[in-house]
PDB file of N, CA and C in Angstrom:
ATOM      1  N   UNK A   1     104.768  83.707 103.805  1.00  0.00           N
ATOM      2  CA  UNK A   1     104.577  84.134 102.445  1.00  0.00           C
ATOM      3  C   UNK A   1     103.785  85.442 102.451  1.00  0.00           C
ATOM      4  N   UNK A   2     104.258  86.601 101.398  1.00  0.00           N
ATOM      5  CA  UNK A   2     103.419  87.627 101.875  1.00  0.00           C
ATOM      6  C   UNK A   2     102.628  87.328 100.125  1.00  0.00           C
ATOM      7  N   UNK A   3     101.038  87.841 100.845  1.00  0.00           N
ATOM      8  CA  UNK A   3      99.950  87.829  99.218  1.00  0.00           C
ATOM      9  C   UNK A   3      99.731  89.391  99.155  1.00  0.00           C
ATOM     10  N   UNK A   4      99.266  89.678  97.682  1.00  0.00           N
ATOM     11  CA  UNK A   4      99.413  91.174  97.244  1.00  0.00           C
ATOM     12  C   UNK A   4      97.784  90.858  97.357  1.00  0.00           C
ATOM     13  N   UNK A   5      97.023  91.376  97.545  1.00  0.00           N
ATOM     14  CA  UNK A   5      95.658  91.546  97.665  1.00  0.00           C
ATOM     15  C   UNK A   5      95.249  92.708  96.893  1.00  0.00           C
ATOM     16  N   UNK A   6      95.719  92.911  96.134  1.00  0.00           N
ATOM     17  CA  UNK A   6      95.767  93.982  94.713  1.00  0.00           C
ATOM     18  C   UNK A   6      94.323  94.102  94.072  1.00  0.00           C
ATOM     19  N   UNK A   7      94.460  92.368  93.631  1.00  0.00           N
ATOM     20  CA  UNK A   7      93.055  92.574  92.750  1.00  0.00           C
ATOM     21  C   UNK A   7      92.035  92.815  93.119  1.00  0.00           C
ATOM     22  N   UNK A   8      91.726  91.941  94.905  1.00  0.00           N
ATOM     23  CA  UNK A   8      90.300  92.051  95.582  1.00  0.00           C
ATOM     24  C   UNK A   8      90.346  93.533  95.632  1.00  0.00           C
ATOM     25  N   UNK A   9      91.435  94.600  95.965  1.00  0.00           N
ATOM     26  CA  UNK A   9      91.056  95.649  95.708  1.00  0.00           C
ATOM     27  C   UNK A   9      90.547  96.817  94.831  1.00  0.00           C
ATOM     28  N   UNK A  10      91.167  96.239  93.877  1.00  0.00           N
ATOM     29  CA  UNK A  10      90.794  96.833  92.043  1.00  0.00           C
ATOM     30  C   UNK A  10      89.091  96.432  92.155  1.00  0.00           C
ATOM     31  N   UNK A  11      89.235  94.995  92.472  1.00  0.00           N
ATOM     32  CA  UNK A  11      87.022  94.960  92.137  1.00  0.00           C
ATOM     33  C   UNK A  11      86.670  95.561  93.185  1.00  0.00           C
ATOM     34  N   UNK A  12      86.997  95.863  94.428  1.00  0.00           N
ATOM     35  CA  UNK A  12      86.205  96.611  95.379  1.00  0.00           C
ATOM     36  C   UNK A  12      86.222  98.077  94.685  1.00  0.00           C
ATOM     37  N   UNK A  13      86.718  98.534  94.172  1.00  0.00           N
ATOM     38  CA  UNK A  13      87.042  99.746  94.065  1.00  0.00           C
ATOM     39  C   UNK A  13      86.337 100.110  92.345  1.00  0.00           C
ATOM     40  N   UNK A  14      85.830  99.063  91.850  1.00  0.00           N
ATOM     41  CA  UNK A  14      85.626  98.929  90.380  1.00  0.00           C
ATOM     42  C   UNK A  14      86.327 100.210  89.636  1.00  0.00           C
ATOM     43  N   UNK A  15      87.856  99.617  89.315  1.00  0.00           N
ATOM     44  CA  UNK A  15      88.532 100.326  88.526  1.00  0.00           C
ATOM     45  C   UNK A  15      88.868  98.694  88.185  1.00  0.00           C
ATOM     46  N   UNK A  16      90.188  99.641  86.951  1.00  0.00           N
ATOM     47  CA  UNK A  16      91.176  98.909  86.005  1.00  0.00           C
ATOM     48  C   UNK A  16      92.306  99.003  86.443  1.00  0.00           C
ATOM     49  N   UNK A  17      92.983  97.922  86.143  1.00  0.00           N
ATOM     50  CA  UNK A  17      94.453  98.341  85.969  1.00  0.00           C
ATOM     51  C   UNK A  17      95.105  99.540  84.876  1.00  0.00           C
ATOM     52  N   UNK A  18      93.970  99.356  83.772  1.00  0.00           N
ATOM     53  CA  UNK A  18      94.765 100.804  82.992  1.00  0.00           C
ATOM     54  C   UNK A  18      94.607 101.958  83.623  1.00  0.00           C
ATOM     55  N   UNK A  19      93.467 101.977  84.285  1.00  0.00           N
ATOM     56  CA  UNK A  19      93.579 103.306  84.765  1.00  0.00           C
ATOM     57  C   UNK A  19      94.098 103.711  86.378  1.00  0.00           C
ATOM     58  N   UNK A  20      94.607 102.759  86.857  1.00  0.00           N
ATOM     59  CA  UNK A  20      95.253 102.736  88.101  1.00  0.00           C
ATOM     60  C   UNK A  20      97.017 103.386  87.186  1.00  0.00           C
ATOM     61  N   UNK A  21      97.149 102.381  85.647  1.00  0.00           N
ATOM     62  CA  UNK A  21      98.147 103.013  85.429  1.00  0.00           C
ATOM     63  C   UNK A  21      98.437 104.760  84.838  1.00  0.00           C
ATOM     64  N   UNK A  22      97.182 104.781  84.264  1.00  0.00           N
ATOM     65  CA  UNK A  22      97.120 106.067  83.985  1.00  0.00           C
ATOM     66  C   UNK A  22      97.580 107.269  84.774  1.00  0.00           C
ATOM     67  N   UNK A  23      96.668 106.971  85.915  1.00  0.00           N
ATOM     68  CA  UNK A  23      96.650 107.461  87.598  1.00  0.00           C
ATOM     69  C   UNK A  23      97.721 107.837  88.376  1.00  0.00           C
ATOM     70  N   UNK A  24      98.576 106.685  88.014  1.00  0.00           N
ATOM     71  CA  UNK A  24      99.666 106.820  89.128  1.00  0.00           C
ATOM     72  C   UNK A  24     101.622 106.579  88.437  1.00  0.00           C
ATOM     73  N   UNK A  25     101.091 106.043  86.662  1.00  0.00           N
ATOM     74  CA  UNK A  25     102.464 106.057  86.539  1.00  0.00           C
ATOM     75  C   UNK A  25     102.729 104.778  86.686  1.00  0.00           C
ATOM     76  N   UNK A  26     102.128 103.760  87.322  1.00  0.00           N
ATOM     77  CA  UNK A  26     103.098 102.256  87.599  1.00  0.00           C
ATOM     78  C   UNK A  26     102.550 101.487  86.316  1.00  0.00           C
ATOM     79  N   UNK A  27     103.429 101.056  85.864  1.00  0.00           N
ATOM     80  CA  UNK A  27     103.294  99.877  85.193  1.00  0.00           C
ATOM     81  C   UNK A  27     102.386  98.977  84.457  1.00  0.00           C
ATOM     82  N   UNK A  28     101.918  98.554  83.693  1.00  0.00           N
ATOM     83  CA  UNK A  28     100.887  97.771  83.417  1.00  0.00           C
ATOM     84  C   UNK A  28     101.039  96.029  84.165  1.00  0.00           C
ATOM     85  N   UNK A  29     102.685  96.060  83.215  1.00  0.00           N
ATOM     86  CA  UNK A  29     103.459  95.039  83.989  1.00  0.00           C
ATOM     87  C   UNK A  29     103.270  94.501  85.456  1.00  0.00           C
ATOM     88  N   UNK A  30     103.825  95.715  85.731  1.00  0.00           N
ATOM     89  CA  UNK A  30     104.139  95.754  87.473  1.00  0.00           C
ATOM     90  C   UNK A  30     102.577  95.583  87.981  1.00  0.00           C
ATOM     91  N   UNK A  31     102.044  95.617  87.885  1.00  0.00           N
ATOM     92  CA  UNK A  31     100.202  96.132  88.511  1.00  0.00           C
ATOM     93  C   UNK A  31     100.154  94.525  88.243  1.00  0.00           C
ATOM     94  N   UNK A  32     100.027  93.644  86.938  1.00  0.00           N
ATOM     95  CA  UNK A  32      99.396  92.554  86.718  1.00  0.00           C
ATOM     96  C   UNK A  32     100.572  91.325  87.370  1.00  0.00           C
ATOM     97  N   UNK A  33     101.470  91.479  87.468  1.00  0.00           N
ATOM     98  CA  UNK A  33     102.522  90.806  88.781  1.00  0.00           C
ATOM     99  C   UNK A  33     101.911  91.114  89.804  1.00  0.00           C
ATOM    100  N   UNK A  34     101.947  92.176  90.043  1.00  0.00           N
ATOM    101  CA  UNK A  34     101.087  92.094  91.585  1.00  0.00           C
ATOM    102  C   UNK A  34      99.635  91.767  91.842  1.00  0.00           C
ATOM    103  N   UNK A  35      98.750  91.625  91.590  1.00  0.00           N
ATOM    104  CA  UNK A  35      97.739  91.319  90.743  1.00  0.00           C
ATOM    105  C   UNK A  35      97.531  89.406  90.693  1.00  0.00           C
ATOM    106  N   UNK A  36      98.928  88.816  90.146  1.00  0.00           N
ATOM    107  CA  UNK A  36      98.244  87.696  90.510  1.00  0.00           C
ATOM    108  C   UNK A  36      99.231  86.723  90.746  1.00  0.00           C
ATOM    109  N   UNK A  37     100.564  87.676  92.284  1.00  0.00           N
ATOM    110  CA  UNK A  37     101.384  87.550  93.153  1.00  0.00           C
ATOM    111  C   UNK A  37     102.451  86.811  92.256  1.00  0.00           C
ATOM    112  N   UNK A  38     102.984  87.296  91.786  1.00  0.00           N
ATOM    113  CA  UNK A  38     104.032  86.885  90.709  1.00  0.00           C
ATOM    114  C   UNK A  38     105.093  88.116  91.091  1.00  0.00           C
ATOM    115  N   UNK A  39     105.235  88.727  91.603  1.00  0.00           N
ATOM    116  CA  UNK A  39     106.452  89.331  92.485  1.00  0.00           C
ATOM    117  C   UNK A  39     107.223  88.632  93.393  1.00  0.00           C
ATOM    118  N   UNK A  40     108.385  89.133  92.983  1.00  0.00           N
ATOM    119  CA  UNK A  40     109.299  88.652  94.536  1.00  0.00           C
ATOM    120  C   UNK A  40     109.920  89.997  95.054  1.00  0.00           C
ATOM    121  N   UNK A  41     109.326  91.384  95.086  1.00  0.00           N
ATOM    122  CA  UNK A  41     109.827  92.318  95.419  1.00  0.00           C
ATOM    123  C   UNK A  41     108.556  93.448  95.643  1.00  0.00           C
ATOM    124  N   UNK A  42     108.635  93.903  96.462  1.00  0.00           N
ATOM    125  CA  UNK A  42     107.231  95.175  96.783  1.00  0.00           C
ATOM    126  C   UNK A  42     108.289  96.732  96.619  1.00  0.00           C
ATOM    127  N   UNK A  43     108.418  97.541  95.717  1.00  0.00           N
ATOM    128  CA  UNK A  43     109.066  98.595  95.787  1.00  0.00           C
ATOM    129  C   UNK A  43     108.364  99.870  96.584  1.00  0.00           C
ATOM    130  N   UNK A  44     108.690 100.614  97.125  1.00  0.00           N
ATOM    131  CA  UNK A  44     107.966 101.434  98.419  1.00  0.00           C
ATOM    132  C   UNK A  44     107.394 102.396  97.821  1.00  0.00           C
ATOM    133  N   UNK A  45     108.062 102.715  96.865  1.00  0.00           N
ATOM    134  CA  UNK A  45     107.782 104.169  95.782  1.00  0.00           C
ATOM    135  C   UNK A  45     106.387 103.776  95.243  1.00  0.00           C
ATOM    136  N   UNK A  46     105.823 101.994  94.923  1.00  0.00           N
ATOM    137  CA  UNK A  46     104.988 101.798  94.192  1.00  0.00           C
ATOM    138  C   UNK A  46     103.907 101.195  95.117  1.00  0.00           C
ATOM    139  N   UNK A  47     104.228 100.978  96.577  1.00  0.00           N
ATOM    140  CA  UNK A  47     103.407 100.732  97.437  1.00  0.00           C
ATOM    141  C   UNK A  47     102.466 102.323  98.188  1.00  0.00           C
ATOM    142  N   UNK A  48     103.361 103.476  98.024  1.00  0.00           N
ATOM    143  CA  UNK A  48     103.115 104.521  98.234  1.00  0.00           C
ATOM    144  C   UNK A  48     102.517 105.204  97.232  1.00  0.00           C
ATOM    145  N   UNK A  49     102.366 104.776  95.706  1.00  0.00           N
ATOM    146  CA  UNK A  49     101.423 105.203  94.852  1.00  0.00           C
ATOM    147  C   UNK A  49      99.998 104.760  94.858  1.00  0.00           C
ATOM    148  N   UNK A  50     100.041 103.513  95.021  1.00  0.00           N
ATOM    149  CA  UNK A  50      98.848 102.813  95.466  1.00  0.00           C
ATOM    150  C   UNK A  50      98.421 102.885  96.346  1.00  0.00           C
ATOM    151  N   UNK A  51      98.563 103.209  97.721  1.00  0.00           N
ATOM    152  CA  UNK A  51      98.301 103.226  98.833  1.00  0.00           C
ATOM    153  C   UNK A  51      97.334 104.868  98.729  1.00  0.00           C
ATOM    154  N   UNK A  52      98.183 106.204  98.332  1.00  0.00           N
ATOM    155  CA  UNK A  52      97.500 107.258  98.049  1.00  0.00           C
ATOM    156  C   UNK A  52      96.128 107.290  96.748  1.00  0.00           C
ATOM    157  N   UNK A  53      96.050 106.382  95.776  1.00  0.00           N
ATOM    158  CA  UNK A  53      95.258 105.799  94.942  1.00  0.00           C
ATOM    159  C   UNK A  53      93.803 105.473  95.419  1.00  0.00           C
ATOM    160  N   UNK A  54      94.148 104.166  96.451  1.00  0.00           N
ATOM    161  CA  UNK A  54      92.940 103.594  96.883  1.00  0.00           C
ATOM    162  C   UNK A  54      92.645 104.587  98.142  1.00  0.00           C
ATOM    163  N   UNK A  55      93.501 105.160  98.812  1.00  0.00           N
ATOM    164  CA  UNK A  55      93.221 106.051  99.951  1.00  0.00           C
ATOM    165  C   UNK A  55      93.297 104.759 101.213  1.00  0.00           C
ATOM    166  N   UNK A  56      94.348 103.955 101.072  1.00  0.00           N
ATOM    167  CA  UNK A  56      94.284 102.803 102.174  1.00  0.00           C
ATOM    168  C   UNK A  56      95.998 102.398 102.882  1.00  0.00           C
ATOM    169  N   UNK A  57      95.567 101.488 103.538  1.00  0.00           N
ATOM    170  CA  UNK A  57      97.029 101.299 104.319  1.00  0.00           C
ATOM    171  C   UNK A  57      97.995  99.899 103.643  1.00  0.00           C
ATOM    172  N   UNK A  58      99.146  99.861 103.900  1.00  0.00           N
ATOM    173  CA  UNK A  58      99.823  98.228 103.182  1.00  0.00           C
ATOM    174  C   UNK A  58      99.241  97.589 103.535  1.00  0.00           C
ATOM    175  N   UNK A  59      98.807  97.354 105.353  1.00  0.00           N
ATOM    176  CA  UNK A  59      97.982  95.971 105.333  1.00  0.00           C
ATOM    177  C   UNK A  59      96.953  95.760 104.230  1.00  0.00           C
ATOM    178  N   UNK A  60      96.320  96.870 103.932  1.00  0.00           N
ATOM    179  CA  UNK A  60      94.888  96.685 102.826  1.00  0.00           C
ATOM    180  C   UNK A  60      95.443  95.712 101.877  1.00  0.00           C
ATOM    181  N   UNK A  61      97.081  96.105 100.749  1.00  0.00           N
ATOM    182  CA  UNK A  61      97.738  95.782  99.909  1.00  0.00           C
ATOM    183  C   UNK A  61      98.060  94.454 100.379  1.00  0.00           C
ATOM    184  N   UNK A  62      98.838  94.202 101.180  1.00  0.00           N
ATOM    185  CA  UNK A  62      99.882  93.342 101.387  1.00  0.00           C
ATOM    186  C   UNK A  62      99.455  92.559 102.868  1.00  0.00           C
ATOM    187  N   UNK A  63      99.383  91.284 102.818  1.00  0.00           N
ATOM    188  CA  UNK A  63      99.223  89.795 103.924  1.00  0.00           C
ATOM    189  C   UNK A  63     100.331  89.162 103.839  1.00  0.00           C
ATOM    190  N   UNK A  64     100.882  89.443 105.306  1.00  0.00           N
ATOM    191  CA  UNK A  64     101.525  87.562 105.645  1.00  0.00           C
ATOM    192  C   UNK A  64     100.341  86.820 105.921  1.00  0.00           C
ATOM    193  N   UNK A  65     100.771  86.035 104.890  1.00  0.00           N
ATOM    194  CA  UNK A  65     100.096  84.250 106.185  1.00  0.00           C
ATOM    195  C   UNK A  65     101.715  83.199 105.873  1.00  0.00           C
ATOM    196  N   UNK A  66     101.690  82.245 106.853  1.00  0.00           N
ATOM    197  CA  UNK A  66     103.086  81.320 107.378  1.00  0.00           C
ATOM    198  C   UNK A  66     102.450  80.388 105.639  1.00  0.00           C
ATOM    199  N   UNK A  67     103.556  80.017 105.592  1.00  0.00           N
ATOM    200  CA  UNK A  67     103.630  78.764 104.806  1.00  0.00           C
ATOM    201  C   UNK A  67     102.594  77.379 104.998  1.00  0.00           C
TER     202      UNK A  67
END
């Protein structure tokens, strides 16, 4: 199963999601799906906005752990 580790990053980072959307263009939607792993799809375009955002790598974003 992969987890979006989105939010622990939003409070490390003490921002918002509005202004992550402001920032970068993604979604309010899309941010709060990922946010609290309610995706079944990671789009690259929006892993690469975030990634330049927080200044971090997918692992930061995105965990496998097995079932």
């Amino acid at each position: 199963m992969i987890v979006c580790k989105l939010d622990d990053i939003i409070w490390q980072h003490k921002t918002t999601a509005k202004e992550i959307a402001l920032k970068t263009g993604i979604g309010r939607n899309t941010l709060s799906r990922w946010r609290n792993n309610k995706t079944t799809a990671y789009d690259a375009a929006t892993l690469d906005l975030l990634c330049k955002y927080f200044n971090c790598k997918i692992s930061d974003l995105l965990e496998f752990t097995p079932d």
